[in-house]
Protein backbone atom coordinates (compact mmCIF):
# COMPACT_ATOMS: atom_id res chain seq x y z
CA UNK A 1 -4.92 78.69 39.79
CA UNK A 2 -7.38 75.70 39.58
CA UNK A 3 -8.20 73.73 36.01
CA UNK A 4 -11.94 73.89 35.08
CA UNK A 5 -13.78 70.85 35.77
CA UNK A 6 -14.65 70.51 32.23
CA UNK A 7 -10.79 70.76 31.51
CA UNK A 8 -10.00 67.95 34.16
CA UNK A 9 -12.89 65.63 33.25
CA UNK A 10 -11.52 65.78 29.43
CA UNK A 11 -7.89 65.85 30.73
CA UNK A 12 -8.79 62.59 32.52
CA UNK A 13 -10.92 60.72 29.77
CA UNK A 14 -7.75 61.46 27.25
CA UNK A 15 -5.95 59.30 29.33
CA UNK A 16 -8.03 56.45 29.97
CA UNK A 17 -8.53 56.35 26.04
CA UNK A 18 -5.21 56.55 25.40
CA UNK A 19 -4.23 54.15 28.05
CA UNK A 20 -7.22 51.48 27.04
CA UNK A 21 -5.68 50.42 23.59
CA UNK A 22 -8.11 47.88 22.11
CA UNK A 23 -11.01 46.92 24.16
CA UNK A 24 -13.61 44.34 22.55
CA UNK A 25 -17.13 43.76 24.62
CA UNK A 26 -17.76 39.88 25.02
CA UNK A 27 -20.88 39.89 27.55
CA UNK A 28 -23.27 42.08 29.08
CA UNK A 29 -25.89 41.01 31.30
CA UNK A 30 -27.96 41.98 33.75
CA UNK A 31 -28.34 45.59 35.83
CA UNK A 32 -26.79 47.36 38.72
CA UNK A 33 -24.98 45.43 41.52
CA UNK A 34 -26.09 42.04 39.37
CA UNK A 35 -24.38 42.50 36.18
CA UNK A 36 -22.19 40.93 34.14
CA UNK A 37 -20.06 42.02 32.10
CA UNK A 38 -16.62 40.35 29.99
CA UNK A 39 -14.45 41.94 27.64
CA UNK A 40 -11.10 41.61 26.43
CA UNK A 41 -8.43 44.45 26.32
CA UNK A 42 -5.10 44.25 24.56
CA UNK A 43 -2.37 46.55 24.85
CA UNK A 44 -1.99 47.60 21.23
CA UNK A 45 -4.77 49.52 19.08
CA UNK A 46 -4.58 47.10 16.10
CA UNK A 47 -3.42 43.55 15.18
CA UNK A 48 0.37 43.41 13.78
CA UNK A 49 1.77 40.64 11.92
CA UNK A 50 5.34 41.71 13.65
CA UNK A 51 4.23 41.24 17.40
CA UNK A 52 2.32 39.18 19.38
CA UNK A 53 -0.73 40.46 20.61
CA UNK A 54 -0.85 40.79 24.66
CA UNK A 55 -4.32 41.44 26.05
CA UNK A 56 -6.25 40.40 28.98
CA UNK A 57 -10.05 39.36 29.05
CA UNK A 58 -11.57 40.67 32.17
CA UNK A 59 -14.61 39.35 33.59
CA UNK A 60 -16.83 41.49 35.99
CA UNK A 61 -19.47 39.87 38.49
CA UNK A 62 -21.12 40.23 41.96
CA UNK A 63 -18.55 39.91 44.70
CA UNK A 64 -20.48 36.67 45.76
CA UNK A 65 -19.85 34.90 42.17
CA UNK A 66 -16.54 33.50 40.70
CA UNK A 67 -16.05 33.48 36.97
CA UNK A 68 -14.60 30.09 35.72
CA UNK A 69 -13.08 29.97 31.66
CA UNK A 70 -13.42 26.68 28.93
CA UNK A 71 -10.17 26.38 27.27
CA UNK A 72 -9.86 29.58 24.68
CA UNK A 73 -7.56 27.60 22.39
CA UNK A 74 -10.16 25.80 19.97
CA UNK A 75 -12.15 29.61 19.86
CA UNK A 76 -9.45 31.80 18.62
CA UNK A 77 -9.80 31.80 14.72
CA UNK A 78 -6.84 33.30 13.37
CA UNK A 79 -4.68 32.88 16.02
CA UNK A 80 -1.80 30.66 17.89
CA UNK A 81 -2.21 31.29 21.30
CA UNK A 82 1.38 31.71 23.17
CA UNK A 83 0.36 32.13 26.33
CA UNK A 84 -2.76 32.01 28.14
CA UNK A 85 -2.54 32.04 32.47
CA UNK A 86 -5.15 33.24 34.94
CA UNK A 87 -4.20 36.75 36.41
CA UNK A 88 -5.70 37.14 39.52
CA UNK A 89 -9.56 38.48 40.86
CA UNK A 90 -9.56 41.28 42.70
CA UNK A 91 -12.82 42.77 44.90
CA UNK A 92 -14.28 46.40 45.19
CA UNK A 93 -17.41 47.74 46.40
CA UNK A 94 -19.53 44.55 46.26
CA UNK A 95 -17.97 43.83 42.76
CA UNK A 96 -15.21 41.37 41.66
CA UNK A 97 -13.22 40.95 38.59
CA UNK A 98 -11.34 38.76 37.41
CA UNK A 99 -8.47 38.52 34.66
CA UNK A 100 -6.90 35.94 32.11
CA UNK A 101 -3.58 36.81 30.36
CA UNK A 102 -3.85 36.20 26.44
CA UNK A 103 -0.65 35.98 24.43
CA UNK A 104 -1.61 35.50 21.19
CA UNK A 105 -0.03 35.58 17.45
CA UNK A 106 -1.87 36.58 14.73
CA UNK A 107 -1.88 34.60 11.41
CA UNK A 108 -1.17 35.31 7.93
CA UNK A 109 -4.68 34.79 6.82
CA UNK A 110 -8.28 35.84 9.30
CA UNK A 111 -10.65 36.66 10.05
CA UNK A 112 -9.42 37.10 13.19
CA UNK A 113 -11.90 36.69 15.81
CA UNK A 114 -12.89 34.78 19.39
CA UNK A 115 -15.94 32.87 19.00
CA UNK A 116 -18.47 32.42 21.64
CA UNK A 117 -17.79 30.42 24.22
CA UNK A 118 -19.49 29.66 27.83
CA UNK A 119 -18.52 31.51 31.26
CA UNK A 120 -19.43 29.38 34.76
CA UNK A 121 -20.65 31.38 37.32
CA UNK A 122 -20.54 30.08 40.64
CA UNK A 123 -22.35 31.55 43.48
CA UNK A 124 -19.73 31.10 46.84
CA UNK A 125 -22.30 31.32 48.98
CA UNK A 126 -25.19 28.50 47.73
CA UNK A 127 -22.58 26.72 45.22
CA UNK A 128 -25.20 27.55 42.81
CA UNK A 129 -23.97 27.96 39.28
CA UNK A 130 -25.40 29.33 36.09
CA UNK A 131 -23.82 29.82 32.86
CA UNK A 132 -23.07 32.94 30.33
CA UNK A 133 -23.01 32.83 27.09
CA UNK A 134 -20.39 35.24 25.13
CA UNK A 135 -21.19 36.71 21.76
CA UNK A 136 -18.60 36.58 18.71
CA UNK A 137 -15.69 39.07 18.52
CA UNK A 138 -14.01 40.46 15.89
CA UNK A 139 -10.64 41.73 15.83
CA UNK A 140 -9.70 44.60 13.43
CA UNK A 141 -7.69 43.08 10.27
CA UNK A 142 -3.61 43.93 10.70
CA UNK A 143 -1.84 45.68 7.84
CA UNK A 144 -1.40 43.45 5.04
CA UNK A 145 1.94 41.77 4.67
CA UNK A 146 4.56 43.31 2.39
CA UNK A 147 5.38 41.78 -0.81
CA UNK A 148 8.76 39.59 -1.13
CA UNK A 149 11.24 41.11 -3.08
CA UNK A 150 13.86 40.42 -5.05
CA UNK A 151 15.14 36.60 -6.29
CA UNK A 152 14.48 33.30 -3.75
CA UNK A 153 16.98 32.73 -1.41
CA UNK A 154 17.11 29.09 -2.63
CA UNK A 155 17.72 27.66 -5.70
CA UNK A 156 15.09 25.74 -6.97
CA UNK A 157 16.86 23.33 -9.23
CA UNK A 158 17.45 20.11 -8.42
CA UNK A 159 20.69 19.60 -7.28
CA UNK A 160 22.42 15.48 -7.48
CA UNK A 161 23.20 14.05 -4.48
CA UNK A 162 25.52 11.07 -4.17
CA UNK A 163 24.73 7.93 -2.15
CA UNK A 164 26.67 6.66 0.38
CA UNK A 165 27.66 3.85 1.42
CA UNK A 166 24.76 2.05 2.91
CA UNK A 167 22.57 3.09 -0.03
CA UNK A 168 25.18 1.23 -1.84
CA UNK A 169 25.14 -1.53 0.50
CA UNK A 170 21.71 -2.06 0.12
CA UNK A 171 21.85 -2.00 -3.50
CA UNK A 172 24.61 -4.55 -4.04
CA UNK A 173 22.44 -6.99 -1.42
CA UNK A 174 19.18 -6.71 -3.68
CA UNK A 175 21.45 -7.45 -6.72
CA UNK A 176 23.18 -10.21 -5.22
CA UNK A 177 19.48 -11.73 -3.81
CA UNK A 178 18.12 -11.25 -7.02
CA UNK A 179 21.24 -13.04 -8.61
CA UNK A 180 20.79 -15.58 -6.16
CA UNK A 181 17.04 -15.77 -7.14
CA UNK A 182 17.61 -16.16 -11.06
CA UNK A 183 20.13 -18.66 -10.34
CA UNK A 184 17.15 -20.92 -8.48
CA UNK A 185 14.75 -20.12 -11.02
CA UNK A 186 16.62 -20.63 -14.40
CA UNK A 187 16.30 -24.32 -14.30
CA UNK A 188 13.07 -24.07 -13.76
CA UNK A 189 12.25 -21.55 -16.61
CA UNK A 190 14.31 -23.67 -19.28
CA UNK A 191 12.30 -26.69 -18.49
CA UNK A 192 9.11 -24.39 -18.55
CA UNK A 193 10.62 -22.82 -22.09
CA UNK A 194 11.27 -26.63 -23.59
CA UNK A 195 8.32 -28.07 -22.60
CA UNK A 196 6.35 -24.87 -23.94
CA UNK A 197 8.43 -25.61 -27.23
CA UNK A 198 7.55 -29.63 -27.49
CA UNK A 199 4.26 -28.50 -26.99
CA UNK A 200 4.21 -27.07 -30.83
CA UNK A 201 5.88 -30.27 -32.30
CA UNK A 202 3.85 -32.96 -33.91
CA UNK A 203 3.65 -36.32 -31.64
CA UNK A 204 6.51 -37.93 -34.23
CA UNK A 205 8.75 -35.04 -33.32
CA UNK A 206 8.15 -35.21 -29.91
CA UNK A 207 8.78 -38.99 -29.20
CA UNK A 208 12.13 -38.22 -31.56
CA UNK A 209 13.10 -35.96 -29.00
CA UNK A 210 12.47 -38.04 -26.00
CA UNK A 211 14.27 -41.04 -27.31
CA UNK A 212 17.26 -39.10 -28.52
CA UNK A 213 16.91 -37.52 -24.43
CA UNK A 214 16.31 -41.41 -23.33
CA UNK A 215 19.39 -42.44 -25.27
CA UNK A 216 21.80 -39.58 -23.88
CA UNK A 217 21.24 -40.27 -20.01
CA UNK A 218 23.75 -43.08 -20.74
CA UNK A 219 21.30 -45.63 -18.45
CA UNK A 220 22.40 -48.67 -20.38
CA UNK A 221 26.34 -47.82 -20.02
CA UNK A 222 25.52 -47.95 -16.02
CA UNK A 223 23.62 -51.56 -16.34
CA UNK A 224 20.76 -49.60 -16.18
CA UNK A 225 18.49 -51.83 -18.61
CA UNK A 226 15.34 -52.43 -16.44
CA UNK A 227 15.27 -48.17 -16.30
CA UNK A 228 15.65 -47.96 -20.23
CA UNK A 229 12.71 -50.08 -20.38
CA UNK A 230 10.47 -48.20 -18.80
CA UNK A 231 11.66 -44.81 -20.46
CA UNK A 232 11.60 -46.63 -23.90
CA UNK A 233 7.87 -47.98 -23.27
CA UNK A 234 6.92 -44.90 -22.20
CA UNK A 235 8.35 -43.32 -25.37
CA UNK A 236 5.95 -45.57 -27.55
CA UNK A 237 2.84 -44.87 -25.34
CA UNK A 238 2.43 -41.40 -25.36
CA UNK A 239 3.47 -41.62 -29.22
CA UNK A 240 0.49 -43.46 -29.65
CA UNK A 241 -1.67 -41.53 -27.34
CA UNK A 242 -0.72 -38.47 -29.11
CA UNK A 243 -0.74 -39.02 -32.52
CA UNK A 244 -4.25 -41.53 -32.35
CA UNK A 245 -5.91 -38.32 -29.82
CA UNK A 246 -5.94 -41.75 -26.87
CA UNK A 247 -6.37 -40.77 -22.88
CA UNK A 248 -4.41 -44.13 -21.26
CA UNK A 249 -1.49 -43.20 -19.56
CA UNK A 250 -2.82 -45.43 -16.61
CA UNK A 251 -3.50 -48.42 -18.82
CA UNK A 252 -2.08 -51.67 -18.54
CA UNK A 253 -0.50 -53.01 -21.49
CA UNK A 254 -3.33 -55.10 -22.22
CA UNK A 255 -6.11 -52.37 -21.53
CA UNK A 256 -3.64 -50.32 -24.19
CA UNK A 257 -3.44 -52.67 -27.14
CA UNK A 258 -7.37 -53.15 -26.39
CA UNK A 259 -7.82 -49.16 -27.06
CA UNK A 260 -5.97 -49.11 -29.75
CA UNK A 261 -7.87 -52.16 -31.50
CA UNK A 262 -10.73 -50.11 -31.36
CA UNK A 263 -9.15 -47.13 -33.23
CA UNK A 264 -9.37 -47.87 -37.02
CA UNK A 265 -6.34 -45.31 -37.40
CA UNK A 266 -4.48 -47.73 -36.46
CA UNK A 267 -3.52 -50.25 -38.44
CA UNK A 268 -3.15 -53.97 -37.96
CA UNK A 269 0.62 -54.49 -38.83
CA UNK A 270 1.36 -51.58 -36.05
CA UNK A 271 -1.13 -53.11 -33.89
CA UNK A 272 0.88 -56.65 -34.01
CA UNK A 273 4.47 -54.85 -34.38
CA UNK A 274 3.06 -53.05 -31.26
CA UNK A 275 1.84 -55.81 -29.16
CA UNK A 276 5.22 -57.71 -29.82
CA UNK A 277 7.32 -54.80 -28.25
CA UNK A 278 5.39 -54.42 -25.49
CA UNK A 279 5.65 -58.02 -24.45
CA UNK A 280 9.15 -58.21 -24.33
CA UNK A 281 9.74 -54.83 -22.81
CA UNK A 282 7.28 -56.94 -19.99
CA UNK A 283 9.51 -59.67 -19.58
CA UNK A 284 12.04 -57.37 -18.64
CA UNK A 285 10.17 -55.19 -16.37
CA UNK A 286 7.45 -57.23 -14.85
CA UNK A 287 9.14 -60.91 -15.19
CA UNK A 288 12.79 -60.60 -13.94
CA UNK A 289 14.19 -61.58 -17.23
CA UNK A 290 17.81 -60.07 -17.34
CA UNK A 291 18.12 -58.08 -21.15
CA UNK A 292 21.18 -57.47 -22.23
CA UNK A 293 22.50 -53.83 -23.72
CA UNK A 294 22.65 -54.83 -26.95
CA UNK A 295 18.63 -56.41 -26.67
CA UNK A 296 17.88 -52.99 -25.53
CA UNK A 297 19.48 -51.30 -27.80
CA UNK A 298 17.80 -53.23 -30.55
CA UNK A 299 14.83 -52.25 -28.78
CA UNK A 300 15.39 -48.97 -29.11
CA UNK A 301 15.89 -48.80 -33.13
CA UNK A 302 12.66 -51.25 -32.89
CA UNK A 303 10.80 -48.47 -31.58
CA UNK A 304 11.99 -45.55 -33.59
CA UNK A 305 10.84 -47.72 -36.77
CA UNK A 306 7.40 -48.50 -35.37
CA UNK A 307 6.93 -44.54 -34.69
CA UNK A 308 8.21 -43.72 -38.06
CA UNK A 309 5.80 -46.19 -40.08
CA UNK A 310 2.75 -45.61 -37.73
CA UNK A 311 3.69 -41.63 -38.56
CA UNK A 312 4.18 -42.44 -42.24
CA UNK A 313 0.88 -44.36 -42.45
CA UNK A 314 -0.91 -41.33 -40.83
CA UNK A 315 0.42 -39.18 -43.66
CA UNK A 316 -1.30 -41.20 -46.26
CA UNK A 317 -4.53 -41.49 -44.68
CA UNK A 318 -7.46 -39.53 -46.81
CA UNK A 319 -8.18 -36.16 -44.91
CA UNK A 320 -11.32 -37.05 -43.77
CA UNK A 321 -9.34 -39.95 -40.93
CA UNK A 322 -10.08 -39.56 -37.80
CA UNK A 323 -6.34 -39.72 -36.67
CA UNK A 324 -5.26 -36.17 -35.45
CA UNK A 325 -2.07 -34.65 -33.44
CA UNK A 326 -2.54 -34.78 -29.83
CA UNK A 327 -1.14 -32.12 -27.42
């Protein structure tokens, strides 16, 4: 007993349907033997977040024609593409098609769709080639994830890690360089600290302190004299540059006592107690005269009483003098 046609016609559409899954149009152009046509069929009727999605986008020309594919990758949205091969063309009744395999994974978040991208056509024949341009798919959306449950697998806490031994390393070598560096630097810093300090003092204070620093170097105990000279002179000069607000620490002792002449803040018994130092501090430095330790000594205490009455003197002056500290 035969089936119906109707029955076999419906018997046979069932199964292509059920056997066609997903199948998304791309392209459709042209009529008859000339058409065109792309689309892409997948295995599975939906999109899955637990499997891959395997699918195949066919392209259907002319037998004379050859289909040619840009690289899908940068026109999947939504997607990582696994896999994606050429598989095979295959020719019937003046018509050819040919097939791409698509392996493709969808991601958490879409839409998930194939954007339009350009098919070569090249006629075998002429070598002749035109181009097709694709429309925009979209897939349908996959179930939505299922919400985590429970507590996280991982303990969010920070947990204390100890170092080992090359973190140790390293820190013992930057403590040791910076040691090393502190070391080099503290001379440095408790000169910068005492000079800072003298900087505060008044100028009697200050040439105090650099005659008791002249005294303790010990320069006359070594036969030093000529040396002590030249510290003690220098002593007296920037006293009175200081404390009379004078610029000549390039002067010559004459070119000095001439400054100073002009300065009325100065008066004339310093001026000649002054003058008198200088010259015989001269003799030793400049004219080869051989002073004795004691002389210099007595030098010495000559100079601490011409700072102290110069500084006295200042202290009487009327407040309207024109002495005033230098720096």
């Amino acid at each position: 007993m035969r089936a119906p046609p109707a029955l076999c016609l419906a018997l046979c559409l069932g199964a292509l349907t059920a056997r066609a899954g997903m199948r998304l149009p791309l392209l459709g152009e042209g009529q008859g033997a000339e058409a065109v046509a792309a689309a892409f069929v997948a295995e599975a009727d939906a999109l899955s977040h637990e499997a891959p999605l395997v699918g195949t986008l066919e392209v259907e020309t002319p037998a004379a024609l050859t289909a040619e594919l840009p690289d899908l990758r940068d026109r999947l949205r939504g997607f990582a593409v696994v896999e994606a091969f050429p598989a095979g063309r295959t020719e019937a009744d003046g018509r050819a098609r040919a097939a791409w395999r698509l392996r493709l994974t969808p991601g958490p978040e879409g839409p998930w769709r194939l954007m339009p991208f350009v098919i070569t056509l090249r006629d075998a024949r002429t070598g002749a080639t035109r181009q097709a341009l694709t429309h925009a798919t979209l897939f349908p959306e996959p179930p939505p994830l299922p919400e985590a449950e429970g507590s996280p697998e991982c303990d969010p806490a920070p947990q204390w890690v100890a170092p080992g031994w090359r973190t140790f390393g390293l820190w013992a070598l930057w403590a040791l360089l910076a040691a090393a560096a502190l070391a080099a630097l503290w001379p440095l810093l408790r000169r910068a600290r005492r000079a800072l300090r003298e900087r505060t003092l008044s100028p009697e204070e200050r040439a105090r302190l650099e005659l008791g620093r002249l005294l303790a170097e010990g320069l006359l105990a070594q036969g030093r004299v000529k040396r002590f000279y030249y510290g003690l002179t220098g002593v007296v000069r920037r006293y009175f540059e200081r404390a009379h607000a004078l610029r000549a620490t390039r002067q010559t002792t004459q070119e000095f006592l001439a400054g100073l002449a002009a300065e009325p803040s100065v008066g004339q018994d310093s001026r000649d107690a002054l003058a008198a130092f200088l010259a015989a501090a001269d003799r030793v430095k400049f004219a080869g005269v051989a002073g004795s330790a004691a002389e210099a000594e007595a030098a010495a205490g000559a100079a601490r009483a011409l700072i102290e009455a110069d500084a006295e003197r200042l202290r009487g002056l009327a407040p309207d003098a024109p002495a005033q500290g230098g720096a």
